[in-house]
C-alpha atoms as a PDB file:
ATOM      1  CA  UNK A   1      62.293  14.458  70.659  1.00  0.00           C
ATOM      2  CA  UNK A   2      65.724  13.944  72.121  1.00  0.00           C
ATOM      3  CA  UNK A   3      64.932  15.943  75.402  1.00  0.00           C
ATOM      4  CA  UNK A   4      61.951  14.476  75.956  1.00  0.00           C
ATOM      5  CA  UNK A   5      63.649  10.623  76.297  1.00  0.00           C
ATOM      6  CA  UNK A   6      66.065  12.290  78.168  1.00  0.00           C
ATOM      7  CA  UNK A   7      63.867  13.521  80.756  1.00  0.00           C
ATOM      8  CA  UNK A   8      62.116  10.490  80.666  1.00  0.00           C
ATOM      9  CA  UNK A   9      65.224   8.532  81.297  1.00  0.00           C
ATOM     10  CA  UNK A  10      66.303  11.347  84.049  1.00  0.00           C
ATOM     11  CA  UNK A  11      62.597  10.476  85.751  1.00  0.00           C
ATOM     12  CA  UNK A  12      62.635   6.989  85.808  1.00  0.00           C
ATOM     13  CA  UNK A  13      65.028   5.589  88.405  1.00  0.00           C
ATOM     14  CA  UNK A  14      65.348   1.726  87.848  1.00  0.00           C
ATOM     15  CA  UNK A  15      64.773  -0.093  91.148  1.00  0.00           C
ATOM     16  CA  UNK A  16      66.510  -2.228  92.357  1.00  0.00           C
ATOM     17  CA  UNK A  17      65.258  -5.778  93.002  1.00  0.00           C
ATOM     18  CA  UNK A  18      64.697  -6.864  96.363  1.00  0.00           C
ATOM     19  CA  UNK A  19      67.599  -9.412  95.894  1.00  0.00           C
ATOM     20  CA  UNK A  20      70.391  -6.562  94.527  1.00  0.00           C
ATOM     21  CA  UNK A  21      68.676  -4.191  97.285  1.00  0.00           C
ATOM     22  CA  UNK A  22      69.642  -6.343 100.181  1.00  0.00           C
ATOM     23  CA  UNK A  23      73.060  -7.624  98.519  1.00  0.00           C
ATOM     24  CA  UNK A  24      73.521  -3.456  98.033  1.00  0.00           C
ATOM     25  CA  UNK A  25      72.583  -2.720 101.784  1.00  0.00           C
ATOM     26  CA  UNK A  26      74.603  -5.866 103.118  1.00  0.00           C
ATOM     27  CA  UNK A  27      78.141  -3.617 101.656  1.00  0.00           C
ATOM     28  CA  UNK A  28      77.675  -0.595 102.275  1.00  0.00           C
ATOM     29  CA  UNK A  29      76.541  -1.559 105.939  1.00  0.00           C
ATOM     30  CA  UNK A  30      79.256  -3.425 106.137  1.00  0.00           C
ATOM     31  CA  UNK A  31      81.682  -0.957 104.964  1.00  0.00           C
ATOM     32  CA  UNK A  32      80.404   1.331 107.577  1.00  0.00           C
ATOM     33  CA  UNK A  33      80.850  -1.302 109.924  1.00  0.00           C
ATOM     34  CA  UNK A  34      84.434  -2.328 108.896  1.00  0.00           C
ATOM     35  CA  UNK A  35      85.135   1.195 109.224  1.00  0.00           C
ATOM     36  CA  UNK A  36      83.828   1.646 112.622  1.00  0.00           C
ATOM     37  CA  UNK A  37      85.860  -1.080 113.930  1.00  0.00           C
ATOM     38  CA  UNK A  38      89.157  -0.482 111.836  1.00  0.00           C
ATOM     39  CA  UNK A  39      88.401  -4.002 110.102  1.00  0.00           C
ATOM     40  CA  UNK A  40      91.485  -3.450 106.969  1.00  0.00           C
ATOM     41  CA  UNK A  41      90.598  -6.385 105.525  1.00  0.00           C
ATOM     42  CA  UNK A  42      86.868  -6.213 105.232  1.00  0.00           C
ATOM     43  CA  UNK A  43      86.833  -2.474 104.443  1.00  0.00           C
ATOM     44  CA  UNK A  44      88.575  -2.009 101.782  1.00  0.00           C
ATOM     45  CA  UNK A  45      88.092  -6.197 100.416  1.00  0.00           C
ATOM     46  CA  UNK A  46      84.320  -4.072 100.033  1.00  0.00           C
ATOM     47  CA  UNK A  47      86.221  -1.678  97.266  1.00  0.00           C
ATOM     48  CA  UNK A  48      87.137  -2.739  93.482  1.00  0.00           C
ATOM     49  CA  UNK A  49      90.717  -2.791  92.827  1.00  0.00           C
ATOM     50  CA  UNK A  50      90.289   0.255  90.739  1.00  0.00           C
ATOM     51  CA  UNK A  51      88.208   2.059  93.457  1.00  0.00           C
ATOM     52  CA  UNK A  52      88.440   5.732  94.205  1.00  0.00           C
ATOM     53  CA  UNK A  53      87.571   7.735  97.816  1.00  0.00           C
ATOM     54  CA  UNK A  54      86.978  11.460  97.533  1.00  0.00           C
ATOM     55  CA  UNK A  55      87.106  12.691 100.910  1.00  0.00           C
ATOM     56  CA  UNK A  56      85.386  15.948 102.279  1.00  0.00           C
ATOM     57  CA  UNK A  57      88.522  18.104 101.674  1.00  0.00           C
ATOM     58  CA  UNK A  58      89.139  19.008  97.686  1.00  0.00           C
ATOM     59  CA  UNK A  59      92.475  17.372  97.845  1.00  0.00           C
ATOM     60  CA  UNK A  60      91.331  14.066  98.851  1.00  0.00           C
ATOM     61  CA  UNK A  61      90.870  12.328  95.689  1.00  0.00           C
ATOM     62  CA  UNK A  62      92.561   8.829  96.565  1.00  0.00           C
ATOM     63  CA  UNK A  63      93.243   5.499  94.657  1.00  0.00           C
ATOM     64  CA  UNK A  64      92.702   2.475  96.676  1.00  0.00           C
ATOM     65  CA  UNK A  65      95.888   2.277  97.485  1.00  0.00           C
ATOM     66  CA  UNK A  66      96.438   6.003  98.371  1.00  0.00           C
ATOM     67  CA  UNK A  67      93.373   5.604 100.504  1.00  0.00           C
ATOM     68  CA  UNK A  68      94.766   2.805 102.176  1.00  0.00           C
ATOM     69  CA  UNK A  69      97.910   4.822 103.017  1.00  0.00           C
ATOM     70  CA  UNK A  70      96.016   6.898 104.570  1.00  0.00           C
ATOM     71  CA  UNK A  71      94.176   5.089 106.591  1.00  0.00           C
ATOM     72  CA  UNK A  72      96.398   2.554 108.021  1.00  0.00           C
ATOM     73  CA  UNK A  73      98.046   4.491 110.478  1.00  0.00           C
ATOM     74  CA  UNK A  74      94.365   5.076 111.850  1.00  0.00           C
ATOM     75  CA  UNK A  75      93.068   1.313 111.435  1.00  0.00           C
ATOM     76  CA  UNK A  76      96.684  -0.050 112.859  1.00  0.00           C
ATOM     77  CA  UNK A  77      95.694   1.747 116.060  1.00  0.00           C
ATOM     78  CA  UNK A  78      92.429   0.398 116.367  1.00  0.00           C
ATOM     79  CA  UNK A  79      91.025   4.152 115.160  1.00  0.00           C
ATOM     80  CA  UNK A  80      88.533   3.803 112.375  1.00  0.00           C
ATOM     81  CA  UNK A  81      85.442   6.180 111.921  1.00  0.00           C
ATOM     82  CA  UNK A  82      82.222   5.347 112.365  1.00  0.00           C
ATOM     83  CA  UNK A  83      79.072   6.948 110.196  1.00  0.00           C
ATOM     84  CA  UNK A  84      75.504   5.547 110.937  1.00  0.00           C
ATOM     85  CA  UNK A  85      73.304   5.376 107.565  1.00  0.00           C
ATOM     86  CA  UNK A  86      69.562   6.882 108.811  1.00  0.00           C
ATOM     87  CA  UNK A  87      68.315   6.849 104.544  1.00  0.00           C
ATOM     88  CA  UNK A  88      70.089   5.496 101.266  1.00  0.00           C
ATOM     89  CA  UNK A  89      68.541   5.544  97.514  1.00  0.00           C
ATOM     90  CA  UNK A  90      70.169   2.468  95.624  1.00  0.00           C
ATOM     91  CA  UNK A  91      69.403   2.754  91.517  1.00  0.00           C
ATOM     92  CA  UNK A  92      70.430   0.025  89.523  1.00  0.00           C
ATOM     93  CA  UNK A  93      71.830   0.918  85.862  1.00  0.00           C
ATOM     94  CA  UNK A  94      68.889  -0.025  83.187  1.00  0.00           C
ATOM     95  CA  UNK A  95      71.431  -2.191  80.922  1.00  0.00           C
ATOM     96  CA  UNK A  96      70.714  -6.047  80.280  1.00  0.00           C
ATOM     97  CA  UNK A  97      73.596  -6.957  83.164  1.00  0.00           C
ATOM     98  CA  UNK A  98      72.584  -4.788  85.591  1.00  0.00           C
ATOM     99  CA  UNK A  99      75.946  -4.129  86.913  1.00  0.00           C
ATOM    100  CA  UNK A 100      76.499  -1.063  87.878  1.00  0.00           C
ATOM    101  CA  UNK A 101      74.241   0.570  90.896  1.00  0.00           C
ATOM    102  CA  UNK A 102      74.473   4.196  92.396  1.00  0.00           C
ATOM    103  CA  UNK A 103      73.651   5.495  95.601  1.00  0.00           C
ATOM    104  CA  UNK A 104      73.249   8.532  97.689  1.00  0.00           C
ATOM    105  CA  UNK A 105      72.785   7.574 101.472  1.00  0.00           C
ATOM    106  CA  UNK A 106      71.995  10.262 104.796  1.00  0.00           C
ATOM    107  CA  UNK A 107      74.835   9.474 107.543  1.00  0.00           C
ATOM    108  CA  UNK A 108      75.469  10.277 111.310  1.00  0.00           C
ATOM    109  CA  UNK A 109      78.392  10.801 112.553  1.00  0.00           C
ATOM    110  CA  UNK A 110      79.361  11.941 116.503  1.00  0.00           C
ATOM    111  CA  UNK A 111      81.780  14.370 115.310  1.00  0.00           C
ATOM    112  CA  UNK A 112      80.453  15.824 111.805  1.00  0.00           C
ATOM    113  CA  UNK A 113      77.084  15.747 112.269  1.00  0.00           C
ATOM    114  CA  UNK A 114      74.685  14.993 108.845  1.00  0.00           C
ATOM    115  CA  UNK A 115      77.095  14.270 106.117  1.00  0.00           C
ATOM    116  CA  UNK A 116      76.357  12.276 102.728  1.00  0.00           C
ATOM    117  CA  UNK A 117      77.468   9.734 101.246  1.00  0.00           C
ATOM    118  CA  UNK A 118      77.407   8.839  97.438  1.00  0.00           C
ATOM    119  CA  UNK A 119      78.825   6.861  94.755  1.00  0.00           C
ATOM    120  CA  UNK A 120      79.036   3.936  92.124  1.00  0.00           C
ATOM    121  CA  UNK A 121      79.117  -0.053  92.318  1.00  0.00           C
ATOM    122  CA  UNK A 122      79.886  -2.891  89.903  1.00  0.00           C
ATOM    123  CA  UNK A 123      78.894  -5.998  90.332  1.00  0.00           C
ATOM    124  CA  UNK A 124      81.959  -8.395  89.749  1.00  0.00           C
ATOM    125  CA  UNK A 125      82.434 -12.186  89.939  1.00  0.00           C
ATOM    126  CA  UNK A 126      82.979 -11.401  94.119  1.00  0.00           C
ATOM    127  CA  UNK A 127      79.481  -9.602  94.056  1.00  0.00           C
ATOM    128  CA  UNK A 128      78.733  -5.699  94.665  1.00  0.00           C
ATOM    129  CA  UNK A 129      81.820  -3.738  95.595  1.00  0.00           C
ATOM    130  CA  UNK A 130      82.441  -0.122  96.216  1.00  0.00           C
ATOM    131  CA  UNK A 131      83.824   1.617  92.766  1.00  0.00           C
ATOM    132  CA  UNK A 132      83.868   5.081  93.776  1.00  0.00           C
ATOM    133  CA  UNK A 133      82.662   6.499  97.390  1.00  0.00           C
ATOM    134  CA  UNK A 134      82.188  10.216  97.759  1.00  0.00           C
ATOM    135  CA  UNK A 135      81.800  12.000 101.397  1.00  0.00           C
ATOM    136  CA  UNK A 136      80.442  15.472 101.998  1.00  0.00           C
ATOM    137  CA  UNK A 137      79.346  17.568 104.257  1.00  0.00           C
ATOM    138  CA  UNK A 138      75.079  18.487 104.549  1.00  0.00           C
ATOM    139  CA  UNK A 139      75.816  22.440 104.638  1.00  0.00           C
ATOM    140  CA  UNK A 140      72.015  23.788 105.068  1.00  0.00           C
ATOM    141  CA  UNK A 141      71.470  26.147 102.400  1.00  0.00           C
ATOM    142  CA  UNK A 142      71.026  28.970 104.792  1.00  0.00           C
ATOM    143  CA  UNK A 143      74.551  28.513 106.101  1.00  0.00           C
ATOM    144  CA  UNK A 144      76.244  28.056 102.765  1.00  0.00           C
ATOM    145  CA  UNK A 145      77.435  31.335 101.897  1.00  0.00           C
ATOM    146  CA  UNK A 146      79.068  31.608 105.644  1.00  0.00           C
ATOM    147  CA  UNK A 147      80.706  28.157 104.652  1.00  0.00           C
ATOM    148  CA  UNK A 148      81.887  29.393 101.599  1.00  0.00           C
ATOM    149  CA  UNK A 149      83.494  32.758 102.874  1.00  0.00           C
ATOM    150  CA  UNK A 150      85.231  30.475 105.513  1.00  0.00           C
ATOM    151  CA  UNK A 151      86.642  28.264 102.786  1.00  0.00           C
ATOM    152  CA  UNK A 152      87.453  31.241 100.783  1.00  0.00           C
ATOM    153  CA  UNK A 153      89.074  32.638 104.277  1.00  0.00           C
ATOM    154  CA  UNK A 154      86.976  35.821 103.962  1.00  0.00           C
END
């Protein structure tokens, strides 16, 4: 009985209103956005004070504040990256507040190519913001092994 309310709770994704889906879009646009145009202050004002960026390479698991290290020299030259969403998939947590909202989201970017982007908002009293934002790269499965004997430096 337990698996089969789990798989029913793994099959149904809880939409998102059209009201959460455009509040949603509206940050993580803008983050992109910010980003693009080394805006400090509205990029990472789109984060929770809490928040968490796990970059591409395994090391980069950053705080906020680590993350903002790192960036600044980049954003203090006018140098910020820029990543064009072409698909996202919001889902809205199925709890009475309706707080909490995932996402997985298709971006373009001039020098990386197709890369991903994922993660985790929480709505606070300031509205949605950016808990936890994960970037990878799209390695087609047909390449993977190559990519994985270059990271193992085979």
């Amino acid at each position: 009985m337990l698996a089969l309310v789990l798989s029913l709770l793994v099959l149904s994704e809880p939409l998102p209103t059209a009201a959460e889906q455009a509040a949603i879009n509206s940050v993580l646009d803008g983050l992109h956005q910010a980003a693009s145009k080394a805006d400090t202050q509205a990029y990472f004002d789109s984060f929770t004070a809490d928040a968490r960026f796990i970059g591409t390479d395994a090391s980069e698991r950053w705080s906020l504040q680590a993350f903002r290290e790192y960036a600044m020299p980049y954003f203090s030259r006018g140098q910020g990256w820029t990543y064009h969403p072409s698909e996202r998939v919001i889902t809205v947590a199925d709890i009475p507040c309706r707080c909490v909202a995932w996402f997985d989201e298709q971006l373009d970017n001039d020098s990386y190519g197709r890369t991903r982007g994922s993660g985790v908002l929480r709505l606070t009293d300031d509205g949605w913001k950016v808990e936890q934002y994960v970037l990878s790269f799209a390695v087609p499965n047909d390449r993977a092994r190559q990519v994985v004997q270059t990271i193992k430096g085979d």
